[in-house]
Protein backbone atom coordinates (compact mmCIF):
# COMPACT_ATOMS: atom_id res chain seq x y z
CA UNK A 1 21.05 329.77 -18.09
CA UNK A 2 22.61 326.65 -18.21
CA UNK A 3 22.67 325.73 -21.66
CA UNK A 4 20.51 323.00 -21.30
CA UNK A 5 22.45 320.81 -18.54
CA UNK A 6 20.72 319.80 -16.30
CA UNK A 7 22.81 320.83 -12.84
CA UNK A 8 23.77 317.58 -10.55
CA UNK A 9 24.37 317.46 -7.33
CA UNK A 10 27.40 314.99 -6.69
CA UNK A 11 30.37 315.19 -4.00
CA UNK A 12 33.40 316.91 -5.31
CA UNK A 13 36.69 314.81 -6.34
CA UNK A 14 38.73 317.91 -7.08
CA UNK A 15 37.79 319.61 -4.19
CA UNK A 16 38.05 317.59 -0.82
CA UNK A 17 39.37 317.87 2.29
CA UNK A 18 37.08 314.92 3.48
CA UNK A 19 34.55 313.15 1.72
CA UNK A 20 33.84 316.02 -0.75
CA UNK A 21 30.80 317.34 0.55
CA UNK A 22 31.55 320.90 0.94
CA UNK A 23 33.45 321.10 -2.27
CA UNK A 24 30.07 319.60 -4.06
CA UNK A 25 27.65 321.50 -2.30
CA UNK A 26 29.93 324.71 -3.12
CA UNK A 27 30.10 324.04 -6.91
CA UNK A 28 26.07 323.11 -6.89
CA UNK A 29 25.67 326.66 -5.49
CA UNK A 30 28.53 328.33 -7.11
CA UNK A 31 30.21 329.65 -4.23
CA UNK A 32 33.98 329.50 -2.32
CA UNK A 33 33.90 325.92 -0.90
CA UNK A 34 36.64 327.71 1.84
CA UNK A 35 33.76 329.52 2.95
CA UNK A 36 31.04 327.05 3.02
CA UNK A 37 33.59 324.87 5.15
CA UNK A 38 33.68 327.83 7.67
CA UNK A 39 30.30 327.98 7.83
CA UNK A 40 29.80 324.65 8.25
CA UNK A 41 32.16 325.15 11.29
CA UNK A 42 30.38 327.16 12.79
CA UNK A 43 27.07 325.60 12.59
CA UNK A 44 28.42 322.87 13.55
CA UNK A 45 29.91 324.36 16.84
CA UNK A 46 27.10 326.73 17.82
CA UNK A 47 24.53 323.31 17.02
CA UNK A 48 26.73 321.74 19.12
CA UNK A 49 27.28 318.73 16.52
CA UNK A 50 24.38 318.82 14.07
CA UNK A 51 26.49 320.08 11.51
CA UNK A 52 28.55 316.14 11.84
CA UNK A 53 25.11 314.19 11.71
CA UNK A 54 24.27 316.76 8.58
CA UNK A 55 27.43 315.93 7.03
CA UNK A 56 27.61 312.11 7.37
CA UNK A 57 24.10 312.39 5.91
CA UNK A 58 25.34 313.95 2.59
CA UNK A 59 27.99 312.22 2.66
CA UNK A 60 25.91 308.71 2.87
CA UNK A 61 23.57 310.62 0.42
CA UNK A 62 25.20 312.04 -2.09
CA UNK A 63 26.93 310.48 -5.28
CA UNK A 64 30.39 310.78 -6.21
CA UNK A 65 31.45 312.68 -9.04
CA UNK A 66 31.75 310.75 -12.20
CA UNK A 67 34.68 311.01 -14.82
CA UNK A 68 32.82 310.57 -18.07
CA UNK A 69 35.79 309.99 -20.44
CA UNK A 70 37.61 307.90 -17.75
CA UNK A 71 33.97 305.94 -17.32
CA UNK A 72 33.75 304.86 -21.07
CA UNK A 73 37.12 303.92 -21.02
CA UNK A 74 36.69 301.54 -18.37
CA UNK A 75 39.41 302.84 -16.12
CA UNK A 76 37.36 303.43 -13.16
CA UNK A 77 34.75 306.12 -13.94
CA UNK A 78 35.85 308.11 -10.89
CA UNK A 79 37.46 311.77 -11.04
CA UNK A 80 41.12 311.69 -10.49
CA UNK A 81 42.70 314.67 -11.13
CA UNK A 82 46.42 313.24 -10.50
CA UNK A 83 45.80 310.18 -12.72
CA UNK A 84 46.51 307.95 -9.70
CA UNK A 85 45.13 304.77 -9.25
């Protein structure tokens, strides 16, 4: 189970190459966001380019990942895992 958390869907901060889709939709799931991002290759190739519209709709979609402590700090609220600004 998931002691009692309820699981979010959110783009990833940590893990982008992008916009973060892939890496959220990977850690929703719980699998290798390397290997969802080859999938999502090839779908996209073989559906020759409905894997793009796909991912500009999750993109457009889906929230970005919060940084709770950094959020009720007031510096930001959004994941940075380098502590750039």
């Amino acid at each position: 189970m998931n002691n009692g958390q309820e699981k979010k869907l959110y783009r990833s901060e940590q893990n982008k190459v992008f916009a973060g889709v892939c890496g959220g939709l990977a850690a929703y799931f719980g699998w290798d966001a390397t290997v969802l991002r080859i999938l999502w290759v090839v779908v996209t190739i073989f559906s020759v380019g409905a894997g793009i519209i796909a991912y500009l709709i999750f993109w457009l979609v889906m929230p970005r990942q919060v940084d709770a402590a950094a959020w009720s700090q007031g510096q930001g609220g959004y994941a940075n895992p380098n502590g750039l600004r």
